[in-house]
PDB file of N, CA and C in Angstrom:
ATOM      1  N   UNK A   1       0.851  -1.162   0.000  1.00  0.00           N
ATOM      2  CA  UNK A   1       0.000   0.000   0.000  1.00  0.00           C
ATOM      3  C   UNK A   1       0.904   1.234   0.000  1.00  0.00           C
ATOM      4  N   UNK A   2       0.599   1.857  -0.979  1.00  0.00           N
ATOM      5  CA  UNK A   2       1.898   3.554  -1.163  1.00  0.00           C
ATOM      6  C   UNK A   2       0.710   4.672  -1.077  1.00  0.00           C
ATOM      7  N   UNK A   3       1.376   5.593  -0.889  1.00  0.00           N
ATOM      8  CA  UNK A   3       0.794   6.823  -0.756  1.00  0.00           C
ATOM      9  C   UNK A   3       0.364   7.112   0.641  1.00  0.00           C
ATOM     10  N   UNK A   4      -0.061   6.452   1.754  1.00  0.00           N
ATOM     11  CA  UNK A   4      -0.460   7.277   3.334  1.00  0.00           C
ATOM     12  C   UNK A   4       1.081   7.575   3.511  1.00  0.00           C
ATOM     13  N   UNK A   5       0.918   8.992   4.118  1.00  0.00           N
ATOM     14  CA  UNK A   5       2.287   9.882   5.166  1.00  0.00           C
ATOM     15  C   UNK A   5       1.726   9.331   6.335  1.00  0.00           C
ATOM     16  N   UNK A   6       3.126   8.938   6.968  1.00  0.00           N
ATOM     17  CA  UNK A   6       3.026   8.479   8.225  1.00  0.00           C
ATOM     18  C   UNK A   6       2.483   7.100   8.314  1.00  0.00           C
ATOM     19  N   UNK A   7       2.228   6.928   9.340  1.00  0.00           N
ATOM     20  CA  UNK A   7       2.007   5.849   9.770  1.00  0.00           C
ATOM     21  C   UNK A   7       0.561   5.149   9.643  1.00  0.00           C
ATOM     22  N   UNK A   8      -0.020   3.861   9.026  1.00  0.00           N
ATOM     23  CA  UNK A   8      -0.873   3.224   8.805  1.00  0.00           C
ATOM     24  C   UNK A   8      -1.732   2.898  10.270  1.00  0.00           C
ATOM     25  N   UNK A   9      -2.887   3.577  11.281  1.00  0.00           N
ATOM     26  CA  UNK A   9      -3.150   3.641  12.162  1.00  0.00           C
ATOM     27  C   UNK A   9      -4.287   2.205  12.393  1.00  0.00           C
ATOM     28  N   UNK A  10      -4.930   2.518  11.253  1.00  0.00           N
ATOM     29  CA  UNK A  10      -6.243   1.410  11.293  1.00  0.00           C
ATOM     30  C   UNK A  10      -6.232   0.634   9.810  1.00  0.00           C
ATOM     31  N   UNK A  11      -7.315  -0.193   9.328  1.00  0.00           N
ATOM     32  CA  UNK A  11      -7.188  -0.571   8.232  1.00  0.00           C
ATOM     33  C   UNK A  11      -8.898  -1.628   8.564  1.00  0.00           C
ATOM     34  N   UNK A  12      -9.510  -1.264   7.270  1.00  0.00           N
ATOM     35  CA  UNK A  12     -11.236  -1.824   7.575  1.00  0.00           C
ATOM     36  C   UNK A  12     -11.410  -2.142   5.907  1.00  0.00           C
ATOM     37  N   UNK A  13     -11.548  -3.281   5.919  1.00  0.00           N
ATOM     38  CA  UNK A  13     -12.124  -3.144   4.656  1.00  0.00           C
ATOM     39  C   UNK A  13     -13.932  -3.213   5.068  1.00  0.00           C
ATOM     40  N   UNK A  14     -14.267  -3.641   3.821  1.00  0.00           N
ATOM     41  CA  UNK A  14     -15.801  -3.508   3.647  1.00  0.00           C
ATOM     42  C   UNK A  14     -16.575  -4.507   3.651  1.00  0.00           C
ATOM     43  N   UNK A  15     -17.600  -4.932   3.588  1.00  0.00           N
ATOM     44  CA  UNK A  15     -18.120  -6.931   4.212  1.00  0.00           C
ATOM     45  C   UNK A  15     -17.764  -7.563   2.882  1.00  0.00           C
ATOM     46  N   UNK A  16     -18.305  -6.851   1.631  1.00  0.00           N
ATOM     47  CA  UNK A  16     -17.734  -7.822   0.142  1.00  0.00           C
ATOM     48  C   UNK A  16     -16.415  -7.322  -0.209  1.00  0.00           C
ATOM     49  N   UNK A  17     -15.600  -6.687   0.708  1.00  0.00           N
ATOM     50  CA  UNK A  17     -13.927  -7.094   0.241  1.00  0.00           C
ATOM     51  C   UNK A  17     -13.261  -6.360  -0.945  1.00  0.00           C
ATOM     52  N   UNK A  18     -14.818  -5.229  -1.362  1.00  0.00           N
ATOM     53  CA  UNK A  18     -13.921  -4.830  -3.278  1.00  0.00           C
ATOM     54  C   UNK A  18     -13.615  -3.189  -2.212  1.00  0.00           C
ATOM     55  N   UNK A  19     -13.592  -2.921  -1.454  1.00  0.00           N
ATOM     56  CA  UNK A  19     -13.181  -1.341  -0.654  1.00  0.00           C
ATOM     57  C   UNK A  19     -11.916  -1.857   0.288  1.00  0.00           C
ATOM     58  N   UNK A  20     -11.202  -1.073   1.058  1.00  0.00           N
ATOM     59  CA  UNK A  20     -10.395  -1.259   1.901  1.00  0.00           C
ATOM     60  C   UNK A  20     -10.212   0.635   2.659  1.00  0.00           C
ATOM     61  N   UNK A  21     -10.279   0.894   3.350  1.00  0.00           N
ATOM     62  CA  UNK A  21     -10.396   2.247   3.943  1.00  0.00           C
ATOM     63  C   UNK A  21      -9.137   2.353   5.243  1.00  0.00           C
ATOM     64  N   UNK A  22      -8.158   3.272   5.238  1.00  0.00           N
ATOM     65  CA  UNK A  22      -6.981   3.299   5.955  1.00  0.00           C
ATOM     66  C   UNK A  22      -6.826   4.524   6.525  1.00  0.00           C
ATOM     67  N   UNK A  23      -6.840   4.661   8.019  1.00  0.00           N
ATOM     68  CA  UNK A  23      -6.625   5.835   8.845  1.00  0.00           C
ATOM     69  C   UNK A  23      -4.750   5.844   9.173  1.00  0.00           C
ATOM     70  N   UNK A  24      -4.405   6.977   8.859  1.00  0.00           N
ATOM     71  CA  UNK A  24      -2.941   7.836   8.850  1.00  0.00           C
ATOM     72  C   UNK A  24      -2.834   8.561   9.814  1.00  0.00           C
ATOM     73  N   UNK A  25      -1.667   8.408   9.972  1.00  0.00           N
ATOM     74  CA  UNK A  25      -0.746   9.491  10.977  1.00  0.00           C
ATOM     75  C   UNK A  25      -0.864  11.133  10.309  1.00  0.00           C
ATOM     76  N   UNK A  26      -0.984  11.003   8.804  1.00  0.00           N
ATOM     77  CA  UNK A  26      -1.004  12.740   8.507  1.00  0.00           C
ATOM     78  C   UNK A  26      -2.253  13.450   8.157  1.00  0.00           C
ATOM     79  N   UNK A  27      -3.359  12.455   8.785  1.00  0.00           N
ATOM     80  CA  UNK A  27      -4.703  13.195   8.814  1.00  0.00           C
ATOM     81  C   UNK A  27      -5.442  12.773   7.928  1.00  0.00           C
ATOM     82  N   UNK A  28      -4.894  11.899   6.768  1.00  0.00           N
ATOM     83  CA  UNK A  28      -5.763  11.302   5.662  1.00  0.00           C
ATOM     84  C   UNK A  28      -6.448   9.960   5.615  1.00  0.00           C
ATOM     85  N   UNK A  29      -7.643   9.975   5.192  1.00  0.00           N
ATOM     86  CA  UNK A  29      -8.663   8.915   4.982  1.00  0.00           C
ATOM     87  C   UNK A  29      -8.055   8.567   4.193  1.00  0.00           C
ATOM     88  N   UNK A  30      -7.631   7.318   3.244  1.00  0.00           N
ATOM     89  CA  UNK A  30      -7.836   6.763   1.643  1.00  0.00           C
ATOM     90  C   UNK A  30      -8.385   5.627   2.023  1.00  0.00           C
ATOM     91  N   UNK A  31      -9.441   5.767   0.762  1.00  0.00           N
ATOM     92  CA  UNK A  31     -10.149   4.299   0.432  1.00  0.00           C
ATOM     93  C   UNK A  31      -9.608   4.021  -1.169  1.00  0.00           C
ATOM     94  N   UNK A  32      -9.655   2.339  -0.866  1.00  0.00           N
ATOM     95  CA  UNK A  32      -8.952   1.988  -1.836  1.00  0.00           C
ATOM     96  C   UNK A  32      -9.865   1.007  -2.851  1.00  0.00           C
ATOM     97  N   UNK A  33      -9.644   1.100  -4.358  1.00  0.00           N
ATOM     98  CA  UNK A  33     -10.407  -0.267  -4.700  1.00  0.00           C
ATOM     99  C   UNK A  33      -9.681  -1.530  -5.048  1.00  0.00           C
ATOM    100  N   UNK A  34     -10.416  -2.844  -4.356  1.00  0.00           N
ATOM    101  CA  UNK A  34      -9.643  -3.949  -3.984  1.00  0.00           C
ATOM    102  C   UNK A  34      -9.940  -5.049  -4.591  1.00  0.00           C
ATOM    103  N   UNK A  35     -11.094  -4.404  -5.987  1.00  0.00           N
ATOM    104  CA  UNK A  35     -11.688  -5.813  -6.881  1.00  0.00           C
ATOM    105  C   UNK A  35     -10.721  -6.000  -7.998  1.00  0.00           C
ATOM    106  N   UNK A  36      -9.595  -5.487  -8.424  1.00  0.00           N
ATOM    107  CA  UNK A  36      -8.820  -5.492  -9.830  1.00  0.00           C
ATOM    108  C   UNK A  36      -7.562  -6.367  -8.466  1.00  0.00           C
ATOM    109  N   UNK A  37      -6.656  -6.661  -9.790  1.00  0.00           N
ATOM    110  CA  UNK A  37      -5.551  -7.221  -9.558  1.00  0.00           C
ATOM    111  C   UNK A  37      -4.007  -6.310  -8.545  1.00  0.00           C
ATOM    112  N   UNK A  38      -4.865  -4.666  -8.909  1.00  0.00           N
ATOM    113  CA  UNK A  38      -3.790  -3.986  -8.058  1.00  0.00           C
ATOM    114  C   UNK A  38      -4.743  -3.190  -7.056  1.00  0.00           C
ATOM    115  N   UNK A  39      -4.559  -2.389  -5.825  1.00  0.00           N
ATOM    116  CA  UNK A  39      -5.471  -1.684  -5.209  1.00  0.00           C
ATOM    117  C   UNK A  39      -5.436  -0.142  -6.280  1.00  0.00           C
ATOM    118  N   UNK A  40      -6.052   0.272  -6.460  1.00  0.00           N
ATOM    119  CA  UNK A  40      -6.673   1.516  -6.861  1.00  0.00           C
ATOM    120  C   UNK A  40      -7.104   2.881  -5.958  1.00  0.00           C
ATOM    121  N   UNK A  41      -6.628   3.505  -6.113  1.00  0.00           N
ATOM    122  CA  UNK A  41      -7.143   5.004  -4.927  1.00  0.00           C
ATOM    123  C   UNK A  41      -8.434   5.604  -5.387  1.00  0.00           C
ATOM    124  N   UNK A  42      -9.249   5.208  -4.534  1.00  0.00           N
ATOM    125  CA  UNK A  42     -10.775   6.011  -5.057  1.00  0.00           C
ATOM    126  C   UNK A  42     -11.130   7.306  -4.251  1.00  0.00           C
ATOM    127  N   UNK A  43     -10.134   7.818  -3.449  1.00  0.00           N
ATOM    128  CA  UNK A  43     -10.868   8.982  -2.405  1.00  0.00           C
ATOM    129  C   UNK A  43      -9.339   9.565  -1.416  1.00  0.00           C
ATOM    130  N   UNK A  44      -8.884  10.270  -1.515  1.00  0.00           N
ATOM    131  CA  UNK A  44      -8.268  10.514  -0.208  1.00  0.00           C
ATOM    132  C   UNK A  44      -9.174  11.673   0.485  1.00  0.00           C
ATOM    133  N   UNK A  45      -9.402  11.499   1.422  1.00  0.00           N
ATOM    134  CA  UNK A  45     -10.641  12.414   2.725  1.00  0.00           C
ATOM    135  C   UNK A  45      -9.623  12.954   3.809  1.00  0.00           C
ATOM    136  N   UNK A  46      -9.659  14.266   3.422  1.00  0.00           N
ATOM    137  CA  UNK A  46      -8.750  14.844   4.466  1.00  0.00           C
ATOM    138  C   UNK A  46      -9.408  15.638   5.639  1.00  0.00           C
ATOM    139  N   UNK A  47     -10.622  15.617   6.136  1.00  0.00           N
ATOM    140  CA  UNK A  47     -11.742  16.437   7.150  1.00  0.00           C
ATOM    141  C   UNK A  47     -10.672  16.806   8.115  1.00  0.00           C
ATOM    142  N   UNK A  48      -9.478  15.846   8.714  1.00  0.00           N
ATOM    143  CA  UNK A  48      -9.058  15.641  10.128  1.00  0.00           C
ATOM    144  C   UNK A  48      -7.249  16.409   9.607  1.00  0.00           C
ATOM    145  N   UNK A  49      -6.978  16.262   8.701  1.00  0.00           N
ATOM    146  CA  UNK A  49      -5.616  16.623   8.626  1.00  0.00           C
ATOM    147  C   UNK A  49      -5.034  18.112   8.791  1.00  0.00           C
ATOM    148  N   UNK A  50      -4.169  17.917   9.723  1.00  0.00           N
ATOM    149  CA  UNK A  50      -2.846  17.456   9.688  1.00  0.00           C
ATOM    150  C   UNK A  50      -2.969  16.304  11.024  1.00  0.00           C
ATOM    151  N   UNK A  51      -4.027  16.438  11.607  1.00  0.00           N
ATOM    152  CA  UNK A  51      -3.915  15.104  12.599  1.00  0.00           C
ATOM    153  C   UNK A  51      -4.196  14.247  12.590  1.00  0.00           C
ATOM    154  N   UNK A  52      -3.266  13.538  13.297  1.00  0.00           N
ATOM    155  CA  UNK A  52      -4.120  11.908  13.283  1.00  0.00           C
ATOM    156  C   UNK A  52      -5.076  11.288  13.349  1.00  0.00           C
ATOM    157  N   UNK A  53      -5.363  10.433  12.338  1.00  0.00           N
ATOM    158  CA  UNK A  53      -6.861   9.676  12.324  1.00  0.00           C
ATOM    159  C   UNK A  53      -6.295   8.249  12.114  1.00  0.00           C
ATOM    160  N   UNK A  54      -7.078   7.688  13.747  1.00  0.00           N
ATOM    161  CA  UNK A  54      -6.657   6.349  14.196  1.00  0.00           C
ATOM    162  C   UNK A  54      -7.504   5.104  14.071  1.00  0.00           C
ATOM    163  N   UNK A  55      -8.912   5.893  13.939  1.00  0.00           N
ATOM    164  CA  UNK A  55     -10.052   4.627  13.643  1.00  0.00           C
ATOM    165  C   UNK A  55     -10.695   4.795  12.090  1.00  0.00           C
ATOM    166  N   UNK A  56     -11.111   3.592  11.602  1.00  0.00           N
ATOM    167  CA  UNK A  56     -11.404   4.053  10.560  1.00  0.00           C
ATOM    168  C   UNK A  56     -12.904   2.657  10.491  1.00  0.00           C
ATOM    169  N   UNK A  57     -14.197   3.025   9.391  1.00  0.00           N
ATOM    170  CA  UNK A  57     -14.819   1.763   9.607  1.00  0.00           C
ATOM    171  C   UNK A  57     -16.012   2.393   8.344  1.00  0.00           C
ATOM    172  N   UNK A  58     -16.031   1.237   7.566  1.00  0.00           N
ATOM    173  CA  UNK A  58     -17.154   1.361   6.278  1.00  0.00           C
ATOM    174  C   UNK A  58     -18.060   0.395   6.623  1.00  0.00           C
ATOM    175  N   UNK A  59     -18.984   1.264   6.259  1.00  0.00           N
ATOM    176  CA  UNK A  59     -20.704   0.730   6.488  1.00  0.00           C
ATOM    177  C   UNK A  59     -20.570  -0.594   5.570  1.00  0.00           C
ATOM    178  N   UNK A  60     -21.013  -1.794   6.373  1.00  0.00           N
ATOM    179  CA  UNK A  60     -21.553  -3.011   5.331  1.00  0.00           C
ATOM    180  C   UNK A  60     -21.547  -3.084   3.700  1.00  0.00           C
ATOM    181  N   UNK A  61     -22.154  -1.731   3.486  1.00  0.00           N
ATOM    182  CA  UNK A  61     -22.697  -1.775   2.093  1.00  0.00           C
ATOM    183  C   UNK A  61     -21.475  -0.946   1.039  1.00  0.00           C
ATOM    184  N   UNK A  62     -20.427  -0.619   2.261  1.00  0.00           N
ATOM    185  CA  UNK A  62     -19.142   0.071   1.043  1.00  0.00           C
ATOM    186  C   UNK A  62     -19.604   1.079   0.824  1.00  0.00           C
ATOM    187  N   UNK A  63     -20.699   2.121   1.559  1.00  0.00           N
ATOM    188  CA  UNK A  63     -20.669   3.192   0.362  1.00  0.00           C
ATOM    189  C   UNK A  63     -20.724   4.743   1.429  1.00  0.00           C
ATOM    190  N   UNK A  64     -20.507   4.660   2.801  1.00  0.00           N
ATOM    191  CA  UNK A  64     -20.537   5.334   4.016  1.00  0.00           C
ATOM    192  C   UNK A  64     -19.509   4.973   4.803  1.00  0.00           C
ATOM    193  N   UNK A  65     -18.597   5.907   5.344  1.00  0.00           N
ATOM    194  CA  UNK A  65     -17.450   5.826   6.308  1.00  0.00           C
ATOM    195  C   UNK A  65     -17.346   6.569   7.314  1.00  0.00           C
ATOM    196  N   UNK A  66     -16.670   6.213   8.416  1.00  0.00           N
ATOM    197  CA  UNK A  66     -16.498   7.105   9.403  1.00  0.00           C
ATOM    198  C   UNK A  66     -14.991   6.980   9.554  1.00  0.00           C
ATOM    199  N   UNK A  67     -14.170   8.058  10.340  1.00  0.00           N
ATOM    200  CA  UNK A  67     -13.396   7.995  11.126  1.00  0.00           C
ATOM    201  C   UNK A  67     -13.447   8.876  12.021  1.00  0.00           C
ATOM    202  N   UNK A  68     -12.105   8.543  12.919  1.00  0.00           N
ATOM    203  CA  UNK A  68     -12.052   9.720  14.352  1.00  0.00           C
ATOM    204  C   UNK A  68     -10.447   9.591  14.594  1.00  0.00           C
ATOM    205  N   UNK A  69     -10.230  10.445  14.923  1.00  0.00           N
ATOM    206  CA  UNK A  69      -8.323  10.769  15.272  1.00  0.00           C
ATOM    207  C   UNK A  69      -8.402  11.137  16.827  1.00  0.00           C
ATOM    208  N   UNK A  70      -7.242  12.262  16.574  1.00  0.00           N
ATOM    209  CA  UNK A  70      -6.505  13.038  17.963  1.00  0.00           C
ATOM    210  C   UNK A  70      -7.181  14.244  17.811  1.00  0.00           C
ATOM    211  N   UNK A  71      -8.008  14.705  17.412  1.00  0.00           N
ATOM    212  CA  UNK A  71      -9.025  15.536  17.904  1.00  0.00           C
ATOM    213  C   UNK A  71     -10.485  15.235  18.586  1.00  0.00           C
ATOM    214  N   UNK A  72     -10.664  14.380  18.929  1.00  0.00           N
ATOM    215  CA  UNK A  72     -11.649  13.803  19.272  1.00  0.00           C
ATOM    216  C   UNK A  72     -12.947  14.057  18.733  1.00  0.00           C
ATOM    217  N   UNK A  73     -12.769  14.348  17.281  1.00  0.00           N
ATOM    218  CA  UNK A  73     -13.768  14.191  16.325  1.00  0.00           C
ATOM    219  C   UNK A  73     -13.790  12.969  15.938  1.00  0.00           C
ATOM    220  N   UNK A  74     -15.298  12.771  15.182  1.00  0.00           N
ATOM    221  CA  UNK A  74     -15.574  11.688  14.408  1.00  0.00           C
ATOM    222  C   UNK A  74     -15.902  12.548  13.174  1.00  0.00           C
ATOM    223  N   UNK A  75     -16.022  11.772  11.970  1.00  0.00           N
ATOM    224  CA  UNK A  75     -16.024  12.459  10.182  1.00  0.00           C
ATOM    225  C   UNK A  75     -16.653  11.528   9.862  1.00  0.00           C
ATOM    226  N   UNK A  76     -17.771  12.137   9.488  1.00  0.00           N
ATOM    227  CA  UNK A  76     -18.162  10.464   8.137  1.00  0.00           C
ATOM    228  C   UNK A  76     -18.239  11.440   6.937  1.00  0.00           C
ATOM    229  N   UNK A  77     -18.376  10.689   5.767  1.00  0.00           N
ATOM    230  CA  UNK A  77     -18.163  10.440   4.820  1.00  0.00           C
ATOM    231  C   UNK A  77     -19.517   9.645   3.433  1.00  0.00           C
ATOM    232  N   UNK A  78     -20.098  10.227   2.778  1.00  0.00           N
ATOM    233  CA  UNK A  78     -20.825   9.432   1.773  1.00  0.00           C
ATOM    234  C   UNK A  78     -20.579   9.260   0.732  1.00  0.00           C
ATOM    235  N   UNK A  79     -19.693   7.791  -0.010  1.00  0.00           N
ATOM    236  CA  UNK A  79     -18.860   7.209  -1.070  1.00  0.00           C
ATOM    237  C   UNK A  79     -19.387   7.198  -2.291  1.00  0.00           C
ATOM    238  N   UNK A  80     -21.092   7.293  -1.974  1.00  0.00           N
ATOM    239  CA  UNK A  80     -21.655   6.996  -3.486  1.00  0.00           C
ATOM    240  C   UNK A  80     -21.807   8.665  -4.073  1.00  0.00           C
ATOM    241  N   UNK A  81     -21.054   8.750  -5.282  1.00  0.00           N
ATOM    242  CA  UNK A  81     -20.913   9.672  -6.180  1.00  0.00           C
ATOM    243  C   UNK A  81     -21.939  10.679  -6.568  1.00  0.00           C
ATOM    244  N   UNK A  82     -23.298   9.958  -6.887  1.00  0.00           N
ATOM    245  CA  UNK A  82     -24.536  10.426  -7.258  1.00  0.00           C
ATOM    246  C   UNK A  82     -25.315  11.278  -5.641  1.00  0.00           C
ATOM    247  N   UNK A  83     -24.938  10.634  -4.751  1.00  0.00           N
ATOM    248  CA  UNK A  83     -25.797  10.905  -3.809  1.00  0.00           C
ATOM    249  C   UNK A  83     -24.923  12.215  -2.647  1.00  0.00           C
ATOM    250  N   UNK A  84     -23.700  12.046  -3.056  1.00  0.00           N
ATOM    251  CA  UNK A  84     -22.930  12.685  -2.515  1.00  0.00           C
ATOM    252  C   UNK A  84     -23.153  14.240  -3.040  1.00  0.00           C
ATOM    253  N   UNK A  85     -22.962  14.220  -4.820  1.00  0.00           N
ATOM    254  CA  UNK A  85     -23.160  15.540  -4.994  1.00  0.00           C
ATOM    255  C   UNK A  85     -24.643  15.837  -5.168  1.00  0.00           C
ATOM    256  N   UNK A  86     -25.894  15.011  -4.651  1.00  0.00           N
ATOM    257  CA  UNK A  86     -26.864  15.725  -4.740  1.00  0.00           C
ATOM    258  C   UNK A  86     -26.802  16.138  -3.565  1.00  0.00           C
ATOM    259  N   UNK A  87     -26.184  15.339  -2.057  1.00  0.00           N
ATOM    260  CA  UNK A  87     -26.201  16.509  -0.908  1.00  0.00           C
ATOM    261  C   UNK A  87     -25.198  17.618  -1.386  1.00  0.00           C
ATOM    262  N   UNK A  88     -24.213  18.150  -2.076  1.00  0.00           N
ATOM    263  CA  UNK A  88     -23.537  19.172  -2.048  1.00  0.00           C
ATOM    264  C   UNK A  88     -24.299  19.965  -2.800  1.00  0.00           C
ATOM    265  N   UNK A  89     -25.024  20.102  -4.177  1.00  0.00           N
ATOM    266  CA  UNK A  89     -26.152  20.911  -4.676  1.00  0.00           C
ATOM    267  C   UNK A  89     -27.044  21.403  -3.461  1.00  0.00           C
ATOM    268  N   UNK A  90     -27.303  20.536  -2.520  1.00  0.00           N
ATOM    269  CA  UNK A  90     -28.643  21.117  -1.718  1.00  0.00           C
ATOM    270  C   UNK A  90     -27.975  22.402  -0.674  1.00  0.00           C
ATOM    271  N   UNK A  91     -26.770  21.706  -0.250  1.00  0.00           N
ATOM    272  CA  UNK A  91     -25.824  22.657   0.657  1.00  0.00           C
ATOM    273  C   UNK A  91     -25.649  24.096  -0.160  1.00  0.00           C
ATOM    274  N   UNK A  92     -25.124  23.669  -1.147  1.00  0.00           N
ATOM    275  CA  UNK A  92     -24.909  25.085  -2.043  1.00  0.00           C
ATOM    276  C   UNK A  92     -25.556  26.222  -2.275  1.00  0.00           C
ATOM    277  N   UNK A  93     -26.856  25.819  -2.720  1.00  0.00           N
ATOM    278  CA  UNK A  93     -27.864  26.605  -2.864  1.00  0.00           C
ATOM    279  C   UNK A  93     -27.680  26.745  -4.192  1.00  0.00           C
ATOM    280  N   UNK A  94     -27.930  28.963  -4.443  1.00  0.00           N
ATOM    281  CA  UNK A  94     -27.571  28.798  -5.873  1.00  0.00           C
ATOM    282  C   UNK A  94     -26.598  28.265  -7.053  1.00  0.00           C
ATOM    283  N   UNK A  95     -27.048  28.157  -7.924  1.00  0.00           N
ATOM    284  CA  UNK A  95     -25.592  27.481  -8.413  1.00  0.00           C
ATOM    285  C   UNK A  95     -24.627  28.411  -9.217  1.00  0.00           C
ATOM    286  N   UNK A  96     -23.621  28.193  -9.617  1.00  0.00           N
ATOM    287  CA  UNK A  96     -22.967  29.293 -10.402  1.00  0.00           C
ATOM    288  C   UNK A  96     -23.713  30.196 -11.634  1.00  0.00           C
ATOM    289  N   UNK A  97     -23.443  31.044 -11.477  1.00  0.00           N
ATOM    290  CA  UNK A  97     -24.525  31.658 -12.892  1.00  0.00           C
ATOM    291  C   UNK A  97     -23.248  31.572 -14.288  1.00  0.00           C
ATOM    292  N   UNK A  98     -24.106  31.884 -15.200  1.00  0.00           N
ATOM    293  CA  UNK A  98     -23.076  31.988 -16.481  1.00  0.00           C
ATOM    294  C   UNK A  98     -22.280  32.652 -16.371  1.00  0.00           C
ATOM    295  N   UNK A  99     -22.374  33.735 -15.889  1.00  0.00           N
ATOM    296  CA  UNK A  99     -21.477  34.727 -15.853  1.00  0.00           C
ATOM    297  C   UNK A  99     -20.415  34.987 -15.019  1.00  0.00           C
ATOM    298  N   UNK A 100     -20.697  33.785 -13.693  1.00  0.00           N
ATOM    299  CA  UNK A 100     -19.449  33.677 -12.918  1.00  0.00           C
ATOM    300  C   UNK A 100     -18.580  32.613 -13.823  1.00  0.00           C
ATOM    301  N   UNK A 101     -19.459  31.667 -14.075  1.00  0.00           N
ATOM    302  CA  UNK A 101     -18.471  30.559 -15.007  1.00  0.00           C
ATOM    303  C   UNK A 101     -17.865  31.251 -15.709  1.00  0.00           C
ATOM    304  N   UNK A 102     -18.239  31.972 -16.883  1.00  0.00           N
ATOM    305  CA  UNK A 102     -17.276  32.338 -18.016  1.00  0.00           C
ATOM    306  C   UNK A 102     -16.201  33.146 -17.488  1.00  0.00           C
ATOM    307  N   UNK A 103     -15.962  33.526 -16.064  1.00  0.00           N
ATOM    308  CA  UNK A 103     -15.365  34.730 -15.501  1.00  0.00           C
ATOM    309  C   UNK A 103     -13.925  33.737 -14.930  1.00  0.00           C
ATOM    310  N   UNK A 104     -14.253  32.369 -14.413  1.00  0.00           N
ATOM    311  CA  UNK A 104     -13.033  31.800 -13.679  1.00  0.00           C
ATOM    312  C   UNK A 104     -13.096  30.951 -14.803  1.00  0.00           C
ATOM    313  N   UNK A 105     -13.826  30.389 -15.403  1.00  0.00           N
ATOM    314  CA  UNK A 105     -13.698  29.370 -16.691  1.00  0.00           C
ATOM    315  C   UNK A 105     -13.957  29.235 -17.965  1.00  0.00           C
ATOM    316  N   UNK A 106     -13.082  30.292 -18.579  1.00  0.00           N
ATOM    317  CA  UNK A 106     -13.421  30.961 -19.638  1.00  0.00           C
ATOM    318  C   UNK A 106     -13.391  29.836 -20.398  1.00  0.00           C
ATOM    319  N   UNK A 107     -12.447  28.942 -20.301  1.00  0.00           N
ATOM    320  CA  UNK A 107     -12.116  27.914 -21.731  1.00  0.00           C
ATOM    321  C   UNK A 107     -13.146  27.046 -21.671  1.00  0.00           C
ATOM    322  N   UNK A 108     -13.808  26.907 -20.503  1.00  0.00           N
ATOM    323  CA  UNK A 108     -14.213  25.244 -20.692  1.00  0.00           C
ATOM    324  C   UNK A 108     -16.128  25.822 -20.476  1.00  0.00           C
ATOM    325  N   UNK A 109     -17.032  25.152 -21.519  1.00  0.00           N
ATOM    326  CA  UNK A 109     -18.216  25.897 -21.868  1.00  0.00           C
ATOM    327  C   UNK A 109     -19.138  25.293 -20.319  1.00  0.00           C
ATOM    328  N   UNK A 110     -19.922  26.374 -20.203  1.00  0.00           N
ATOM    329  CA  UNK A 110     -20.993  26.395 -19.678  1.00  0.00           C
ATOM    330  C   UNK A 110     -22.031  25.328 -19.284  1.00  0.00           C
ATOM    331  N   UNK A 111     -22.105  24.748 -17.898  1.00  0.00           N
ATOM    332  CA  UNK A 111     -22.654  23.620 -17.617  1.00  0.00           C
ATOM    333  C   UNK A 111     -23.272  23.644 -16.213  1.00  0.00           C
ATOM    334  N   UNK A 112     -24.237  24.127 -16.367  1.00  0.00           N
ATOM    335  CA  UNK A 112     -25.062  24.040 -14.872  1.00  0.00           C
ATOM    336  C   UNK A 112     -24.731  22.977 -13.985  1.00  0.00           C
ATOM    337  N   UNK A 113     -23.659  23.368 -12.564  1.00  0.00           N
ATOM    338  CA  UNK A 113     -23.539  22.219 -11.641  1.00  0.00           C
ATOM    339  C   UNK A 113     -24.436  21.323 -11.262  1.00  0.00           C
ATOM    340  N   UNK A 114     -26.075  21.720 -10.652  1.00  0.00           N
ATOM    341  CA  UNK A 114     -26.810  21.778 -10.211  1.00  0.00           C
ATOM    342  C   UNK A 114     -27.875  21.335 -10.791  1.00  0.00           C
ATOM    343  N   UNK A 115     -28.780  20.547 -10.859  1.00  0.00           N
ATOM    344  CA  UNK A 115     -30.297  20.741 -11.523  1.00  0.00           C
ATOM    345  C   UNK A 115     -31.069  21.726 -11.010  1.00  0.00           C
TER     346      UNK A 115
END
């Protein structure tokens, strides 16, 4: 396993075995994918960094995580893609207008984040 700084604190995989999720000494979540022949990086989650995060644990179904470090926080986490950015649309509110887009992203055309 390459890429965690520091030290490998916890290690959880998921009940069907294709996730693996690893709490670090430098504050980072990575979940990994564990169904191909090599592991794959699907996420590094940094909520807790620069500190340590010592527990780490994925919901049954692979698609929800928690951890908790040396702040005596806990972080979760929601893995599924679709559902994740429909909670970040709702958080957001409005969405970018055209005119902010074309202003930071001139090159790349116009695409409502948001429904």
């Amino acid at each position: 396993m390459t890429g965690a700084g520091g030290y490998v604190y916890a290690v959880h995989y998921s009940a069907d075995g294709r996730r693996v999720a690893t709490a670090a000494g430098d504050g980072v979540v990575r979940v990994y994918d564990t169904s191909g022949p090599t592991l794959h990086l699907l996420a590094s989650l940094t909520a807790m960094a620069p500190e340590a995060v010592y527990a780490v644990a994925l919901h049954p179904s692979g698609t929800r995580l928690v951890a908790g470090g040396s702040t005596e926080a806990i972080v979760g986490w929601d893995l599924d893609p679709e559902r994740a950015a429909s909670r970040a649309c709702t958080w957001l509110g409005d969405p970018v207008a055209p005119e902010e887009w074309a202003r930071y992203l001139p090159s790349v055309p116009y695409s409502r984040p948001c429904p």
